[in-house]
N, C-alpha and C. Protein backbone atom coordinates (compact mmCIF):
# COMPACT_ATOMS: atom_id res chain seq x y z
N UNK A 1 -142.22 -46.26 -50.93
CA UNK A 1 -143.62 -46.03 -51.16
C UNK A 1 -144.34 -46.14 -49.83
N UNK A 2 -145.60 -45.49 -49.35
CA UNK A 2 -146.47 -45.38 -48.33
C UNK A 2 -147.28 -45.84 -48.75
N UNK A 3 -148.14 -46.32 -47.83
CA UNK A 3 -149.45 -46.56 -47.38
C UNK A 3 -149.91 -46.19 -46.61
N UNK A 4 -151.36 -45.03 -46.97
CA UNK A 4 -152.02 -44.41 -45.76
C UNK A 4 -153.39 -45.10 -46.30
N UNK A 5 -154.11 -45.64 -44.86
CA UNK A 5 -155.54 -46.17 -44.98
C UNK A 5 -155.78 -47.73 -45.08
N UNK A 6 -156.45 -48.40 -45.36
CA UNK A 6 -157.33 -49.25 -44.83
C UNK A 6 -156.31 -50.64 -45.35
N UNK A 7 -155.22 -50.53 -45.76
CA UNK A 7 -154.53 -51.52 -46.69
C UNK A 7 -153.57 -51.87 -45.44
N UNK A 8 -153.38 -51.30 -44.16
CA UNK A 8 -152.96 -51.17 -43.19
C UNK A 8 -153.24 -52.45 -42.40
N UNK A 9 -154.56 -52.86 -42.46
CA UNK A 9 -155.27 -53.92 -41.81
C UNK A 9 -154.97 -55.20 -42.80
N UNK A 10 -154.20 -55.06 -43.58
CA UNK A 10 -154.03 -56.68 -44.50
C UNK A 10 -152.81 -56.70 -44.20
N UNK A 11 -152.17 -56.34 -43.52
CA UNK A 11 -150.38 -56.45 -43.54
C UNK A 11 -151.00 -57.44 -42.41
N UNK A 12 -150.17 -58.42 -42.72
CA UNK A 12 -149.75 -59.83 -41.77
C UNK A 12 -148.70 -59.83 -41.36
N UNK A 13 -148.30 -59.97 -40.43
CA UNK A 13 -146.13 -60.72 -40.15
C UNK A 13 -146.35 -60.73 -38.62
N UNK A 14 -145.26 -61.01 -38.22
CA UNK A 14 -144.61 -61.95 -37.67
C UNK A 14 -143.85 -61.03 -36.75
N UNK A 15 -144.16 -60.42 -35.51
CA UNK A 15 -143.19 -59.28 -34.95
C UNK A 15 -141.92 -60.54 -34.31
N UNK A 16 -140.84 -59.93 -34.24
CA UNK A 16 -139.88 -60.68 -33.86
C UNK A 16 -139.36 -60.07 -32.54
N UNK A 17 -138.05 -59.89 -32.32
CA UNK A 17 -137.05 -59.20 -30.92
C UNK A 17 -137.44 -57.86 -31.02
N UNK A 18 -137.63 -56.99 -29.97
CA UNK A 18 -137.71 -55.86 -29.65
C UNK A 18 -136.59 -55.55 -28.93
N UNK A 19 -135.76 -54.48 -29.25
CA UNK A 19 -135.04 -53.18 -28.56
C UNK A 19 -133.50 -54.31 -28.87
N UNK A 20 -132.50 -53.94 -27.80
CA UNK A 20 -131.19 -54.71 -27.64
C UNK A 20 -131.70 -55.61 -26.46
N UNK A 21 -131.83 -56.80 -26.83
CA UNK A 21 -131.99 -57.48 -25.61
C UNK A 21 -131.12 -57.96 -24.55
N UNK A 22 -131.46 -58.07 -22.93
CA UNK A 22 -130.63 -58.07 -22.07
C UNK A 22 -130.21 -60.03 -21.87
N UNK A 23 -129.38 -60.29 -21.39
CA UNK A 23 -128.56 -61.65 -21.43
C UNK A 23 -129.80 -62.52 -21.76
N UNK A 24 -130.78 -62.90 -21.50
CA UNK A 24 -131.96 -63.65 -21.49
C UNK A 24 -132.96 -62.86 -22.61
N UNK A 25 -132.71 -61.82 -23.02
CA UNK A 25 -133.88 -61.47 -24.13
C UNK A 25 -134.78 -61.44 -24.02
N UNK A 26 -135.42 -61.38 -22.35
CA UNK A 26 -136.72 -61.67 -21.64
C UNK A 26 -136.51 -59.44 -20.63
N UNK A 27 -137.61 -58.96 -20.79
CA UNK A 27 -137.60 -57.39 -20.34
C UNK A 27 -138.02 -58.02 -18.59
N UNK A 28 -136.42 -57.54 -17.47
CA UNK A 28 -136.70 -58.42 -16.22
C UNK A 28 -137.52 -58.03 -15.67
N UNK A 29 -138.35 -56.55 -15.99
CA UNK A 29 -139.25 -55.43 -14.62
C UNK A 29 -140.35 -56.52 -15.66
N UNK A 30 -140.77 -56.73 -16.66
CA UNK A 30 -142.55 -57.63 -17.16
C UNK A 30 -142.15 -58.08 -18.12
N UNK A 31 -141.76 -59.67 -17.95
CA UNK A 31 -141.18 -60.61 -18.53
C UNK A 31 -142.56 -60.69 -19.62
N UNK A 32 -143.71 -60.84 -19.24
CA UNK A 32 -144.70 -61.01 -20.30
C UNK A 32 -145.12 -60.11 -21.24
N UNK A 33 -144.84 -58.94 -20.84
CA UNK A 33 -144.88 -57.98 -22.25
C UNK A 33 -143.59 -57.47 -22.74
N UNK A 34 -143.15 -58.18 -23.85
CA UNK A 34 -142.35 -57.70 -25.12
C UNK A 34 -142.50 -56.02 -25.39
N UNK A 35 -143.23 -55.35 -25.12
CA UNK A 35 -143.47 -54.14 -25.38
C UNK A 35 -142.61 -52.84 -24.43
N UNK A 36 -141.58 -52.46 -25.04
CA UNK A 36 -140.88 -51.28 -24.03
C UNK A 36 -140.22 -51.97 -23.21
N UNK A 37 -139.49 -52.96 -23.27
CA UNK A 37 -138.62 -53.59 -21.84
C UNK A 37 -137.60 -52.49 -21.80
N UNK A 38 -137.16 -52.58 -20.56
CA UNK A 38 -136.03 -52.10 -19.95
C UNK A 38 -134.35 -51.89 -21.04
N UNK A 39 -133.98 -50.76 -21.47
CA UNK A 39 -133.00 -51.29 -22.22
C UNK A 39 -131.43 -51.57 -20.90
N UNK A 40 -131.14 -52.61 -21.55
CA UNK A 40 -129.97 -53.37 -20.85
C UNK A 40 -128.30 -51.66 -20.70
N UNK A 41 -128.69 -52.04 -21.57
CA UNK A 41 -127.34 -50.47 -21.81
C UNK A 41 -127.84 -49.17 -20.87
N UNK A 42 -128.76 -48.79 -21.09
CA UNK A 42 -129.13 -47.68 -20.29
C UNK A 42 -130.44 -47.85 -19.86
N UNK A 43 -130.20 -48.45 -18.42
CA UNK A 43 -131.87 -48.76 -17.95
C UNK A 43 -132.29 -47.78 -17.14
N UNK A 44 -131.85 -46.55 -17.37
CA UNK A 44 -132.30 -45.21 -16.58
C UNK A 44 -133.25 -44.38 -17.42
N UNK A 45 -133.07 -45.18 -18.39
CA UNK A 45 -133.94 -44.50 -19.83
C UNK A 45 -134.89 -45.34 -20.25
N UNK A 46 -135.68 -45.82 -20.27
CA UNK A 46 -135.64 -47.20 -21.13
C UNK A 46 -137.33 -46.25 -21.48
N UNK A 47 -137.24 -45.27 -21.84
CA UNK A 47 -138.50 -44.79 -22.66
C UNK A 47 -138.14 -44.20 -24.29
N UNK A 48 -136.83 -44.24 -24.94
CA UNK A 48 -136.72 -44.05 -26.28
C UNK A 48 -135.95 -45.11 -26.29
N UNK A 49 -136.60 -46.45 -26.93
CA UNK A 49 -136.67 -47.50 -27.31
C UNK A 49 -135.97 -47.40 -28.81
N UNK A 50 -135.20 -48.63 -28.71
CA UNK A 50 -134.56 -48.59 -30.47
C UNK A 50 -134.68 -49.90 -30.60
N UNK A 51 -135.05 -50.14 -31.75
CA UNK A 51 -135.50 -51.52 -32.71
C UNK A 51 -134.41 -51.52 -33.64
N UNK A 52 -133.85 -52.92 -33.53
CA UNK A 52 -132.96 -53.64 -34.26
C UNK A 52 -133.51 -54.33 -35.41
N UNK A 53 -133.75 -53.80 -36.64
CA UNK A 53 -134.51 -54.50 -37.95
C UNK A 53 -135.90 -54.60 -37.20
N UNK A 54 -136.18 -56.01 -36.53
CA UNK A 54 -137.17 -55.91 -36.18
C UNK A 54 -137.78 -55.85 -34.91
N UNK A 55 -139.58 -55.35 -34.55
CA UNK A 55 -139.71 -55.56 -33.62
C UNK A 55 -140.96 -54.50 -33.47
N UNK A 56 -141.47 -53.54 -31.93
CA UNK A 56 -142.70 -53.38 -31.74
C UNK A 56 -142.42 -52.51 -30.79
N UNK A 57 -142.54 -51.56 -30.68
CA UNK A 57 -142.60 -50.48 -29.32
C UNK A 57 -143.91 -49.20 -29.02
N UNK A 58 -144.25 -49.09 -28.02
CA UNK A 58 -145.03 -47.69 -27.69
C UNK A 58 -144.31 -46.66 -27.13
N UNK A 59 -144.47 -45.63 -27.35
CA UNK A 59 -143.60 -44.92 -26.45
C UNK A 59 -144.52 -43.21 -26.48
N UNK A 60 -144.26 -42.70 -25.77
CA UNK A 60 -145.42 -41.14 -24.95
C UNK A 60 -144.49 -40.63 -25.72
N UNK A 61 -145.15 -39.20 -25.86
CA UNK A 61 -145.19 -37.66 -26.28
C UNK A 61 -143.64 -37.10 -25.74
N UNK A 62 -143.04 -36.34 -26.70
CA UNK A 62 -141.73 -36.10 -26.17
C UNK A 62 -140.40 -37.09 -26.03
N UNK A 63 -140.86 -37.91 -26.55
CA UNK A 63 -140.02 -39.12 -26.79
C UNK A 63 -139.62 -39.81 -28.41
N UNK A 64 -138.50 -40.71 -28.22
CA UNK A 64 -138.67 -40.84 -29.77
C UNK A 64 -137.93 -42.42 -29.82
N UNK A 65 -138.13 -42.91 -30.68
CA UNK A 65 -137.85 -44.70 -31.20
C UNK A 65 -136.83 -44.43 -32.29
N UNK A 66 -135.38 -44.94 -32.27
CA UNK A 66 -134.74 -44.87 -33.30
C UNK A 66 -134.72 -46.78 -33.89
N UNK A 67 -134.64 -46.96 -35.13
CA UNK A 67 -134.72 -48.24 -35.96
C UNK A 67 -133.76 -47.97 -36.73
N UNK A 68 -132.47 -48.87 -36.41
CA UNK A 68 -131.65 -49.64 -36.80
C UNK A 68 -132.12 -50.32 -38.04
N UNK A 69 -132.63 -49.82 -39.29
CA UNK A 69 -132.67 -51.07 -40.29
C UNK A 69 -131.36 -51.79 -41.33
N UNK A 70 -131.98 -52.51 -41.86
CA UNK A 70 -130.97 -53.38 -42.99
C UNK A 70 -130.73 -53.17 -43.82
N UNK A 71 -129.50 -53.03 -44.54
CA UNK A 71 -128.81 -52.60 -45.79
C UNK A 71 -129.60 -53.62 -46.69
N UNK A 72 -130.03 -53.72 -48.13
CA UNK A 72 -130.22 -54.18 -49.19
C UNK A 72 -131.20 -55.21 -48.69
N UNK A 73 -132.47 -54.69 -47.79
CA UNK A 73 -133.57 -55.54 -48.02
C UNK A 73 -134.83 -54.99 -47.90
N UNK A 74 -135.79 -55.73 -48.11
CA UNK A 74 -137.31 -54.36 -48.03
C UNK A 74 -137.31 -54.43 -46.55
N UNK A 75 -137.58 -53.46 -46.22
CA UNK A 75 -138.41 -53.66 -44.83
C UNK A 75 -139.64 -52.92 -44.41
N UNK A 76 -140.12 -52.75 -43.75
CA UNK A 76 -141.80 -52.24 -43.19
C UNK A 76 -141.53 -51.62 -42.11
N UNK A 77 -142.41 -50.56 -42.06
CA UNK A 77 -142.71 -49.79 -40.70
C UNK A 77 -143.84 -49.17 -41.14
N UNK A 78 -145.07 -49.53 -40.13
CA UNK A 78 -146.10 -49.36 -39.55
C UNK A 78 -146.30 -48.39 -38.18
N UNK A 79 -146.84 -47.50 -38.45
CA UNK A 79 -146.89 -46.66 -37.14
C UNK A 79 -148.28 -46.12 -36.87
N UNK A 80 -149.39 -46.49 -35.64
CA UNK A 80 -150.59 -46.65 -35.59
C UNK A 80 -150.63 -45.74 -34.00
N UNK A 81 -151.52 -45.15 -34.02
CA UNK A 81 -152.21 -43.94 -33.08
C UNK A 81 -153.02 -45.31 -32.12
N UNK A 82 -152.29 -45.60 -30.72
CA UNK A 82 -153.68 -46.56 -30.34
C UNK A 82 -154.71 -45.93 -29.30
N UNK A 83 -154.24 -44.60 -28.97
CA UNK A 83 -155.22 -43.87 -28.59
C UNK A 83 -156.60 -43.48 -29.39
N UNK A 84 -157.63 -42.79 -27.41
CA UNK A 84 -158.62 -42.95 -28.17
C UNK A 84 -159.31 -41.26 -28.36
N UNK A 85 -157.94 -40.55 -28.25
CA UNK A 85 -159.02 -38.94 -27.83
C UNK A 85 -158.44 -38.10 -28.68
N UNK A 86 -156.34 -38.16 -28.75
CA UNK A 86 -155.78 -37.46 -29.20
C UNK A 86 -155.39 -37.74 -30.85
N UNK A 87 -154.87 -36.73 -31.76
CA UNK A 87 -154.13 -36.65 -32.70
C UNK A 87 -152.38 -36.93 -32.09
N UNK A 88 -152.11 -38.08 -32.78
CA UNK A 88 -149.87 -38.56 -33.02
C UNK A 88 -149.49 -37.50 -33.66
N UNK A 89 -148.85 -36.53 -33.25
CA UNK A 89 -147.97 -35.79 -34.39
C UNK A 89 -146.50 -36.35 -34.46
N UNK A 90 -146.05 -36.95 -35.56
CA UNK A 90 -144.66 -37.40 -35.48
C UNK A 90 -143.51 -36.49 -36.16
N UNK A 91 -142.59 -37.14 -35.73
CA UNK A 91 -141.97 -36.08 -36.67
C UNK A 91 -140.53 -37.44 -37.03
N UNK A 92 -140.41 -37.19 -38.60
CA UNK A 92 -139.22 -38.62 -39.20
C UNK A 92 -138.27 -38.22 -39.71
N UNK A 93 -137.12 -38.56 -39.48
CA UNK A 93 -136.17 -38.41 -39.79
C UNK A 93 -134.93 -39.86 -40.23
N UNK A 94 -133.98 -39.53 -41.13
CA UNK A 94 -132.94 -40.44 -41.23
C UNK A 94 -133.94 -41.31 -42.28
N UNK A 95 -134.80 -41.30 -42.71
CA UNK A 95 -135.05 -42.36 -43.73
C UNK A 95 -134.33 -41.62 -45.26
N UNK A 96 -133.78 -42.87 -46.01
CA UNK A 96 -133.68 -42.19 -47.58
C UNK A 96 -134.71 -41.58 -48.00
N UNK A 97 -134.06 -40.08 -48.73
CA UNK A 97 -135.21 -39.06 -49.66
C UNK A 97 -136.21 -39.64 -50.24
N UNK A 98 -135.49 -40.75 -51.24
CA UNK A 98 -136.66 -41.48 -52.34
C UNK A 98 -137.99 -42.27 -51.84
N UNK A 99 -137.81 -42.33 -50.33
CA UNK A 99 -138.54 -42.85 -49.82
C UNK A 99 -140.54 -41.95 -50.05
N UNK A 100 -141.32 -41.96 -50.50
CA UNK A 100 -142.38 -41.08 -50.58
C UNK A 100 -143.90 -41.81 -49.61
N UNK A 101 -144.77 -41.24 -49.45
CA UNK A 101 -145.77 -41.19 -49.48
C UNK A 101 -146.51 -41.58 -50.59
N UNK A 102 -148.00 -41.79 -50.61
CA UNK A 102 -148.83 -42.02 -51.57
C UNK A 102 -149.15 -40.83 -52.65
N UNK A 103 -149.27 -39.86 -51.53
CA UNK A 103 -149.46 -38.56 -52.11
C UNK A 103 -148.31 -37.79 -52.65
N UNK A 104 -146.99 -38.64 -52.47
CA UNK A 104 -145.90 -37.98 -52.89
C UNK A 104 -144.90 -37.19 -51.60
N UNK A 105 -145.61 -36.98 -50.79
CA UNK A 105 -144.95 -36.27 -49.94
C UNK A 105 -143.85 -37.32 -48.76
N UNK A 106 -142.42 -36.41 -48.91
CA UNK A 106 -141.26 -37.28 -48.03
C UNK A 106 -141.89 -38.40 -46.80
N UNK A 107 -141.34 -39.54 -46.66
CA UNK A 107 -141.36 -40.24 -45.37
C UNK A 107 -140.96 -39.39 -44.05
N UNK A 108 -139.83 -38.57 -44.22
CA UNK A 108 -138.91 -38.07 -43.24
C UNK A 108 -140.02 -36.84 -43.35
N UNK A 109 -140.18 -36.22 -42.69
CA UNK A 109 -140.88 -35.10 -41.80
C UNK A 109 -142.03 -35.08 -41.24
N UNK A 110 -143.08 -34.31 -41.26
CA UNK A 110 -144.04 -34.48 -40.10
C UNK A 110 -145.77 -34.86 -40.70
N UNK A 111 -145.97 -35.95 -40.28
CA UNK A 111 -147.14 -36.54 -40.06
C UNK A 111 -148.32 -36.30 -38.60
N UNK A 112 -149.46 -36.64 -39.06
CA UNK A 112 -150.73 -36.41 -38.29
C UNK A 112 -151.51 -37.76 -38.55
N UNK A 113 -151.63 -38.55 -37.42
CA UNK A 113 -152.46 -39.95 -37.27
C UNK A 113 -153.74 -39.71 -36.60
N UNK A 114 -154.58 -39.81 -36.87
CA UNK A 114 -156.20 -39.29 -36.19
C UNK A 114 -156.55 -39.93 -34.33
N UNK A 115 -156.92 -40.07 -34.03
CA UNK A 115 -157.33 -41.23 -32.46
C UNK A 115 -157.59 -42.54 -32.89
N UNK A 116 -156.95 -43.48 -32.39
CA UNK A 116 -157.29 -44.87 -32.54
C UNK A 116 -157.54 -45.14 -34.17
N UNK A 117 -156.40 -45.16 -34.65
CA UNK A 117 -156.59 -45.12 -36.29
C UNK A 117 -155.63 -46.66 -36.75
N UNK A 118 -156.06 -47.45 -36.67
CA UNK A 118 -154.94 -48.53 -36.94
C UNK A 118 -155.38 -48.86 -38.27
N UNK A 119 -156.27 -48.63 -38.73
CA UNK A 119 -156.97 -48.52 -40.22
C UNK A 119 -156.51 -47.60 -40.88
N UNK A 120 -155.46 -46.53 -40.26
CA UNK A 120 -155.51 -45.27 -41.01
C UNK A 120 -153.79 -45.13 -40.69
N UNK A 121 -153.11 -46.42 -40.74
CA UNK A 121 -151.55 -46.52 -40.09
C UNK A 121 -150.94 -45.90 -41.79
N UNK A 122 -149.40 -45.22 -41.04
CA UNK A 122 -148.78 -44.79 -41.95
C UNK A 122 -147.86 -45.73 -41.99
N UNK A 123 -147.56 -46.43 -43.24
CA UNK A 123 -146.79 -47.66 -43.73
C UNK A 123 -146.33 -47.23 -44.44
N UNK A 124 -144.40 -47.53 -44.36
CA UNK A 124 -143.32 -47.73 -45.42
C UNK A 124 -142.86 -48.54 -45.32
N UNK A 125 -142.63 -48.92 -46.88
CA UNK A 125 -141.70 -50.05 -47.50
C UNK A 125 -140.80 -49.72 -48.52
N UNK A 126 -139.84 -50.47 -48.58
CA UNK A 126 -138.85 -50.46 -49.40
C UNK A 126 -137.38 -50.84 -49.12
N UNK A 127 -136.64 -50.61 -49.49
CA UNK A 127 -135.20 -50.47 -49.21
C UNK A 127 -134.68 -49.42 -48.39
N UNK A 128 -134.27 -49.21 -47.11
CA UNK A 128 -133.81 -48.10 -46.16
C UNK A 128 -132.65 -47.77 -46.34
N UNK A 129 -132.03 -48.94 -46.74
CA UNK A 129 -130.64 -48.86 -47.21
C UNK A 129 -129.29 -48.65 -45.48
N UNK A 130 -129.98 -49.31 -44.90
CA UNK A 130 -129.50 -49.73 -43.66
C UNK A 130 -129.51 -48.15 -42.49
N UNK A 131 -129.85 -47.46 -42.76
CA UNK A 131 -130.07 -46.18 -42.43
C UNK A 131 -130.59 -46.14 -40.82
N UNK A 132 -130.22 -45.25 -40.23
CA UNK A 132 -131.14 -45.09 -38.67
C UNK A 132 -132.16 -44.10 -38.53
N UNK A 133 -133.53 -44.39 -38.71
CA UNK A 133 -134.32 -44.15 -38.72
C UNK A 133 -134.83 -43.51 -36.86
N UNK A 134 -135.32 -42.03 -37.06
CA UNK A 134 -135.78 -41.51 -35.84
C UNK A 134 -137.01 -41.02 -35.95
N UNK A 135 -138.04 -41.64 -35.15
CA UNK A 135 -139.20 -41.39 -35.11
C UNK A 135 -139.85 -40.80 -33.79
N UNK A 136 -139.83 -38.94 -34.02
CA UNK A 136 -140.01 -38.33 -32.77
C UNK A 136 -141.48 -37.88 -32.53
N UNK A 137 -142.41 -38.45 -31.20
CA UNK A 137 -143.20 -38.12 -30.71
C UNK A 137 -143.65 -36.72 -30.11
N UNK A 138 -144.39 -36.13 -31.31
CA UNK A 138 -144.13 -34.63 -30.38
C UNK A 138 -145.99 -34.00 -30.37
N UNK A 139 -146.42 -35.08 -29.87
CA UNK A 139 -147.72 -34.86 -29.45
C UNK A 139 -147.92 -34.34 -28.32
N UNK A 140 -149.23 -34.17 -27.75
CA UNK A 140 -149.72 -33.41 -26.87
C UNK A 140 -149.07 -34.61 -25.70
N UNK A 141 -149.49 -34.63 -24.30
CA UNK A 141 -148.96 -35.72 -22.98
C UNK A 141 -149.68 -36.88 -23.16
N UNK A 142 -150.59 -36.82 -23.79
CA UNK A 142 -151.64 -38.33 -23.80
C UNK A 142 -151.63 -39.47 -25.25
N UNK A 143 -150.63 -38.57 -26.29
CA UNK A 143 -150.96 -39.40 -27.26
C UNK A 143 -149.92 -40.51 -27.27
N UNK A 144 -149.82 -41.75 -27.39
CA UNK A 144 -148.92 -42.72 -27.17
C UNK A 144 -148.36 -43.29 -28.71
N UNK A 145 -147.33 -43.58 -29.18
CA UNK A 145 -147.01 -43.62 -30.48
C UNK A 145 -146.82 -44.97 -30.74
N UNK A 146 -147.52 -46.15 -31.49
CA UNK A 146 -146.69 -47.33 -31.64
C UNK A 146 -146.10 -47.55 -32.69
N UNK A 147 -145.40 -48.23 -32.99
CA UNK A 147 -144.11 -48.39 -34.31
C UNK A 147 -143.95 -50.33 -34.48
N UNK A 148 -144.58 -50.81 -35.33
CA UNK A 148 -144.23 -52.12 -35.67
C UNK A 148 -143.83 -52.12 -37.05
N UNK A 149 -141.94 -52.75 -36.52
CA UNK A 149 -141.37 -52.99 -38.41
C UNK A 149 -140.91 -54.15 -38.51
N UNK A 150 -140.38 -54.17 -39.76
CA UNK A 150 -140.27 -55.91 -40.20
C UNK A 150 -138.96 -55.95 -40.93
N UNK A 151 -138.02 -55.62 -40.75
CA UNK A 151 -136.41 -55.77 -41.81
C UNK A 151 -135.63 -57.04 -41.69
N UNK A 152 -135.72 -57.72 -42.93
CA UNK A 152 -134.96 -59.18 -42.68
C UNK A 152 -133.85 -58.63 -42.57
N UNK A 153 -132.53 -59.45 -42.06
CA UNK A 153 -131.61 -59.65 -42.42
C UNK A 153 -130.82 -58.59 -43.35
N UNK A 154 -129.74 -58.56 -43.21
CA UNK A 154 -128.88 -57.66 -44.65
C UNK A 154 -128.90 -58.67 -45.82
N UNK A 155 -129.25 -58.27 -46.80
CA UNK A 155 -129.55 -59.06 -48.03
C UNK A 155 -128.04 -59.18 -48.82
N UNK A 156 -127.93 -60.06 -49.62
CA UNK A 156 -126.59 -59.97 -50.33
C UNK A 156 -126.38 -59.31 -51.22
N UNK A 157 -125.55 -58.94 -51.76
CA UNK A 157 -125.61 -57.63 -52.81
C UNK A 157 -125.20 -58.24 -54.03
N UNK A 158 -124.91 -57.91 -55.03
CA UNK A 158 -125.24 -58.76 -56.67
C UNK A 158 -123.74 -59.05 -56.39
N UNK A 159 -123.68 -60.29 -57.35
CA UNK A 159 -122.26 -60.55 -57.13
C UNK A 159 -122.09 -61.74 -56.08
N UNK A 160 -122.89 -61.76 -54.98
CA UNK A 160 -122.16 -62.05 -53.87
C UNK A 160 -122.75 -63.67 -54.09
């Protein structure tokens, strides 16, 4: 299920680790911002950022954030325009079908976020079903894309 609009601004939590973190889990080029560190594996790249369950990234136009989520638990993803001029065009992929919108329409394909709309964030929840989620930036050069999600843990499955 989605959430588009103002229900956006009552989500509370708790951002946790961002990307694969390097021996210290601290990003070494700006230890103080958590946001886009350097990835340890390929630090020649470190502008398509991937989130492990959880965590928080920005990333420019032409670029894209893949999320690693968790088998058999809800999780959240929030994705907010923090610009102030342009339209986010995204484009989603790898989430489960059943996944919908408010209006009904798929999670996975292409969305439009207005300028500086964090009131107007496109939110999914549910079960991902551990799936890798790709969220491609294919806006104009100025629009910047942020992505904050929330996936506990792999949950236990009945039985267990």
């Amino acid at each position: 299920m989605f959430i588009v609009g103002s229900a956006a601004t009552s989500l509370a939590c708790t951002v946790g680790p961002v990307i694969r973190p390097g021996p210290t889990g601290v990003d070494p080029v700006n230890p103080v911002n958590p946001i886009n560190p350097v990835d340890p594996i390929n630090p020649v790249d470190p502008i398509n950022p991937i989130i492990e369950g959880t965590g928080i990234v920005e990333f420019p136009p032409d670029h894209f954030c893949t999320w690693n989520t968790n088998n058999g638990s809800t999780c959240i993803c929030n994705i907010t325009n923090p610009g102030a001029a342009n339209n986010l065009l995204l484009i989603i992929a790898g989430a489960p079908d059943t996944l919908l919108t408010t209006t009904g329409e798929p999670f996975n394909g292409e969305h439009t976020l207005g300028p500086n709309s964090p009131t107007n964030a496109l939110i999914a929840y549910g079960d991902f079903l551990g799936r890798q989620v790709t969220i491609f930036n294919a806006s104009t050069p100025s629009a910047t894309a942020r992505v904050a999600t929330q996936c506990p843990e792999n949950a236990p499955t009945k039985g267990e």
